[in-house]
C-alpha atoms as a PDB file:
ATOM      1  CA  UNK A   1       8.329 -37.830  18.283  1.00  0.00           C
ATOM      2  CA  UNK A   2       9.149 -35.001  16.225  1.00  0.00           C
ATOM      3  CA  UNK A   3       9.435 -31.220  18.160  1.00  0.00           C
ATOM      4  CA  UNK A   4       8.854 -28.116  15.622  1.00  0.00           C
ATOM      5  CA  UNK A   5      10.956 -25.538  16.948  1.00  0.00           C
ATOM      6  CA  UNK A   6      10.225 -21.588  15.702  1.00  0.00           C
ATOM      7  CA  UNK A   7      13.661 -19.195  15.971  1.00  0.00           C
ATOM      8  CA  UNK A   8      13.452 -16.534  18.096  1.00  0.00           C
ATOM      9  CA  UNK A   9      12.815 -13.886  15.019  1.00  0.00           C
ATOM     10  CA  UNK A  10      10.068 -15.864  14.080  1.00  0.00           C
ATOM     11  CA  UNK A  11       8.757 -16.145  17.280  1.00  0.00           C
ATOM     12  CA  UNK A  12       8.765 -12.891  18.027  1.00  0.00           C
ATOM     13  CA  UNK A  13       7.110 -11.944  14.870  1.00  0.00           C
ATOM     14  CA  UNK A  14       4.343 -14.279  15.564  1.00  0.00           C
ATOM     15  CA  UNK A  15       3.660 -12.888  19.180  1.00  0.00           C
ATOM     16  CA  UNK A  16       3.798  -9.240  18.182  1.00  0.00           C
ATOM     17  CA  UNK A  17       1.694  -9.849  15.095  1.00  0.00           C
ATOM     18  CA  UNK A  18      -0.776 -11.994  16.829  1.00  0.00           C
ATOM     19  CA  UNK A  19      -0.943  -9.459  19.868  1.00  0.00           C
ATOM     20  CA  UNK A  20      -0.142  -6.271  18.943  1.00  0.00           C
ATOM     21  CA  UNK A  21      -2.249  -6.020  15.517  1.00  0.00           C
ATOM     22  CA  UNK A  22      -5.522  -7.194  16.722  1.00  0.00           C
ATOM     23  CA  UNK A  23      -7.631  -4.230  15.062  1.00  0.00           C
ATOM     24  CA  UNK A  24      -5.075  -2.113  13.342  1.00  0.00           C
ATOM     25  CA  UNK A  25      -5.937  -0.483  10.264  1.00  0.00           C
ATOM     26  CA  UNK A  26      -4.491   0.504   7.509  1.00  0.00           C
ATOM     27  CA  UNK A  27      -5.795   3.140   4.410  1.00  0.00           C
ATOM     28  CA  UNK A  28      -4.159   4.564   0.859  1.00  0.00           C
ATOM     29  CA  UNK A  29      -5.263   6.685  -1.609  1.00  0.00           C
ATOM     30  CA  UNK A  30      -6.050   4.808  -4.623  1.00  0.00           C
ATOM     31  CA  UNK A  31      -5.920   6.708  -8.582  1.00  0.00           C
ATOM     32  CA  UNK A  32      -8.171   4.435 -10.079  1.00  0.00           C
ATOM     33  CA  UNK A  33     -11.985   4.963 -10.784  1.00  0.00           C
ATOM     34  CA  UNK A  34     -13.014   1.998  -9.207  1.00  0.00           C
ATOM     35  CA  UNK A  35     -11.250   1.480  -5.727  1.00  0.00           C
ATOM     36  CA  UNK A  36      -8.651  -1.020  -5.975  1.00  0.00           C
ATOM     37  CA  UNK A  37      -5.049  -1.537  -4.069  1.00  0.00           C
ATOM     38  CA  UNK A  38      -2.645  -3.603  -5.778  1.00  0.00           C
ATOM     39  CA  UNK A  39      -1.128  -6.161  -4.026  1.00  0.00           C
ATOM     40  CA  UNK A  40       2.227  -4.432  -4.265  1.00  0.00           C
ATOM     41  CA  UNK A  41       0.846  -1.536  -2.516  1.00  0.00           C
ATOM     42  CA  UNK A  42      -0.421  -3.682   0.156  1.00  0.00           C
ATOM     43  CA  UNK A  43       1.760  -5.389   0.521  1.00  0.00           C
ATOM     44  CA  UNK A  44       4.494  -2.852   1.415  1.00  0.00           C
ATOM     45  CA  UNK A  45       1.788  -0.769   3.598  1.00  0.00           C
ATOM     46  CA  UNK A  46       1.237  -4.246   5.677  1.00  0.00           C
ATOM     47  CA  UNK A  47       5.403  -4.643   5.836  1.00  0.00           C
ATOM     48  CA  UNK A  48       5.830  -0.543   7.252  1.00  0.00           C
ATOM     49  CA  UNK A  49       2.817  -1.125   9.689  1.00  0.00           C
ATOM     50  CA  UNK A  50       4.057  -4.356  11.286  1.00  0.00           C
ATOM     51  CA  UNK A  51       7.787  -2.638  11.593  1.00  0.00           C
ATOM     52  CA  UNK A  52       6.605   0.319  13.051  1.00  0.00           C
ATOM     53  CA  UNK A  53       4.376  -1.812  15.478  1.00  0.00           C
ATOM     54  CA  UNK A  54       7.015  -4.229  16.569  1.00  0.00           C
ATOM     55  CA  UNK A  55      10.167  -1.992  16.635  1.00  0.00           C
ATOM     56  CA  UNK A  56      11.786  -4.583  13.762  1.00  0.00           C
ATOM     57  CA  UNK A  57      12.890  -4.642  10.408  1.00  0.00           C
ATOM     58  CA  UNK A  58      10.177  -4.870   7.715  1.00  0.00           C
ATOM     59  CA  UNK A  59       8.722  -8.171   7.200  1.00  0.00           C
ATOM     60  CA  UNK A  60       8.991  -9.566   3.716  1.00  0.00           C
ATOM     61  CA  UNK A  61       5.234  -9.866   3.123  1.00  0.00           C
ATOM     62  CA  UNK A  62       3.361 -10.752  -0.296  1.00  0.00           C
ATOM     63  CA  UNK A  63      -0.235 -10.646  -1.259  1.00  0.00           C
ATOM     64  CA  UNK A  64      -1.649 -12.781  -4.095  1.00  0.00           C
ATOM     65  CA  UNK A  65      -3.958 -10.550  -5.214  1.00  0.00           C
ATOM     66  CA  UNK A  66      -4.962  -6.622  -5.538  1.00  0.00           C
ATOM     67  CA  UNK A  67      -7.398  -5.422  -2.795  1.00  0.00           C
ATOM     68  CA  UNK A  68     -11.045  -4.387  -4.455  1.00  0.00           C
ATOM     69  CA  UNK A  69     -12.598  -1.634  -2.373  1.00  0.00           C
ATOM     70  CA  UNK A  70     -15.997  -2.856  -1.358  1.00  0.00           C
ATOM     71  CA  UNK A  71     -16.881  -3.279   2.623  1.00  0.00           C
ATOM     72  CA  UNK A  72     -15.949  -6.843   3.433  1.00  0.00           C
ATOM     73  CA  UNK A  73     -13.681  -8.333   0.636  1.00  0.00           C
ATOM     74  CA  UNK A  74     -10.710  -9.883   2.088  1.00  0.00           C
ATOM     75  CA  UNK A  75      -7.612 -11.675   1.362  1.00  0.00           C
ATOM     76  CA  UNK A  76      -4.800 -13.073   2.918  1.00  0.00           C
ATOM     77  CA  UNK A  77      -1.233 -12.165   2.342  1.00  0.00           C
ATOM     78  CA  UNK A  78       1.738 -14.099   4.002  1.00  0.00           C
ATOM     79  CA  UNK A  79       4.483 -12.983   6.115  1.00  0.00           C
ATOM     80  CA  UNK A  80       8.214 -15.128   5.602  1.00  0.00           C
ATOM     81  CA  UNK A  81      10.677 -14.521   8.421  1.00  0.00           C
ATOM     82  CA  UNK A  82      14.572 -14.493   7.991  1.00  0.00           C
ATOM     83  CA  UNK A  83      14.571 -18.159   8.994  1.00  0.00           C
ATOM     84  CA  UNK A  84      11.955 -18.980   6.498  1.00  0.00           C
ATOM     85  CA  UNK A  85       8.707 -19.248   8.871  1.00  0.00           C
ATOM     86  CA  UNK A  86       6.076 -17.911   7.747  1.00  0.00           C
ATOM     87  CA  UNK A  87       3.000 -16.261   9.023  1.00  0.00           C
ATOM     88  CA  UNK A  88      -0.886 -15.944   7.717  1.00  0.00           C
ATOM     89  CA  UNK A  89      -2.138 -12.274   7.704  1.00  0.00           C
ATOM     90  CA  UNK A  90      -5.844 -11.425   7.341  1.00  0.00           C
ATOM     91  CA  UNK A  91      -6.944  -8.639   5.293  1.00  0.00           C
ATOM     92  CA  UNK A  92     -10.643  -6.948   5.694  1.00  0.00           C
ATOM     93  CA  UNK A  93     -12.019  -3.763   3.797  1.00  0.00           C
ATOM     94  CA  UNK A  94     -13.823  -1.952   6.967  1.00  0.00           C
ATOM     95  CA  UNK A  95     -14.530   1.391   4.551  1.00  0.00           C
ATOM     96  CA  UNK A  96     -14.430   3.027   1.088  1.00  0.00           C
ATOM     97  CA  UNK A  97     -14.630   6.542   1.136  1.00  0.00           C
ATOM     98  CA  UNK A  98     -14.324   7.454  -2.432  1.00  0.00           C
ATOM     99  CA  UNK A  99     -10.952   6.050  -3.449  1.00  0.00           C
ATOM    100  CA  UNK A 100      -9.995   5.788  -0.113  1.00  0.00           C
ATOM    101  CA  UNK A 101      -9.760   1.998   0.999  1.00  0.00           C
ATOM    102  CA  UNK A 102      -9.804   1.485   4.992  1.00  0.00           C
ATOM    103  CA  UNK A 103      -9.094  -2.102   5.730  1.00  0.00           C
ATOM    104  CA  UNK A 104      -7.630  -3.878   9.053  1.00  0.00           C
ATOM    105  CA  UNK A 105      -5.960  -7.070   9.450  1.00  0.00           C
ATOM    106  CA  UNK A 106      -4.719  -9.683  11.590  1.00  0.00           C
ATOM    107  CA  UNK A 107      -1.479 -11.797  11.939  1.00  0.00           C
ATOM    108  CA  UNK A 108      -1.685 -15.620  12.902  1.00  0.00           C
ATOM    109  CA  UNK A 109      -1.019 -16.419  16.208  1.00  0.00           C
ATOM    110  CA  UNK A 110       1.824 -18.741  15.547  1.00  0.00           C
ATOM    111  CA  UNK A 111       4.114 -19.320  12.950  1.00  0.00           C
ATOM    112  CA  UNK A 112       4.373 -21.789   9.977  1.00  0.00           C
ATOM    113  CA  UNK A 113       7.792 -23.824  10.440  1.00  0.00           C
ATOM    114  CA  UNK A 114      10.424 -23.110   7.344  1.00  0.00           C
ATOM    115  CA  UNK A 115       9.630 -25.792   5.101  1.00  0.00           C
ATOM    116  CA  UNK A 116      12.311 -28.908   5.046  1.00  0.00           C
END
């Protein structure tokens, strides 16, 4: 029988994101005529959200693609822990207001194992 164990950064990672951001939000200003966040940008607004919400480092967090700014487009960006777990995070545009993007998100409950 094979037993996954998660290190304790990665736990705790996965029970602060999966408690703690349940309906935070997030905005940014956006330069563009068309609404649009680039996945950089989200990126590092996800990592200095989930830091100041769990009292830890910055997450290493990347996004695949930029964030369009029309009510309901999502995507999902992934959160890698120092010991290589990893961690879904759900992204959802609640609001444009001009170039103003409002979006939430949500962690996974639990963590991905490091691969190998």
């Amino acid at each position: 029988m094979t037993v996954t164990r998660l290190s304790a950064a990665s736990t705790s990672w996965a029970l602060a994101a999966g408690v703690l951001l349940v309906g935070c939000s997030g905005s940014v200003q956006v330069g563009t005529s068309t609404p649009r966040m680039s996945s950089d940008k989200l990126a590092i607004l996800l990592a200095e959200k989930l830091a100041a919400t769990t009292g830890q480092p910055k997450p290493d967090i990347a996004c695949p693609e930029d964030l369009a700014g029309k009510v309901g487009t999502t995507t999902r960006c992934r959160l890698t822990a120092a010991d290589g777990s990893s961690l879904g995070v759900d992204v959802k545009v609640m609001a444009v207001d001009g170039k103003q993007i409002n979006f939430d998100f949500q962690a996974d409950e639990t963590a991905s194992p490091a691969p190998g």
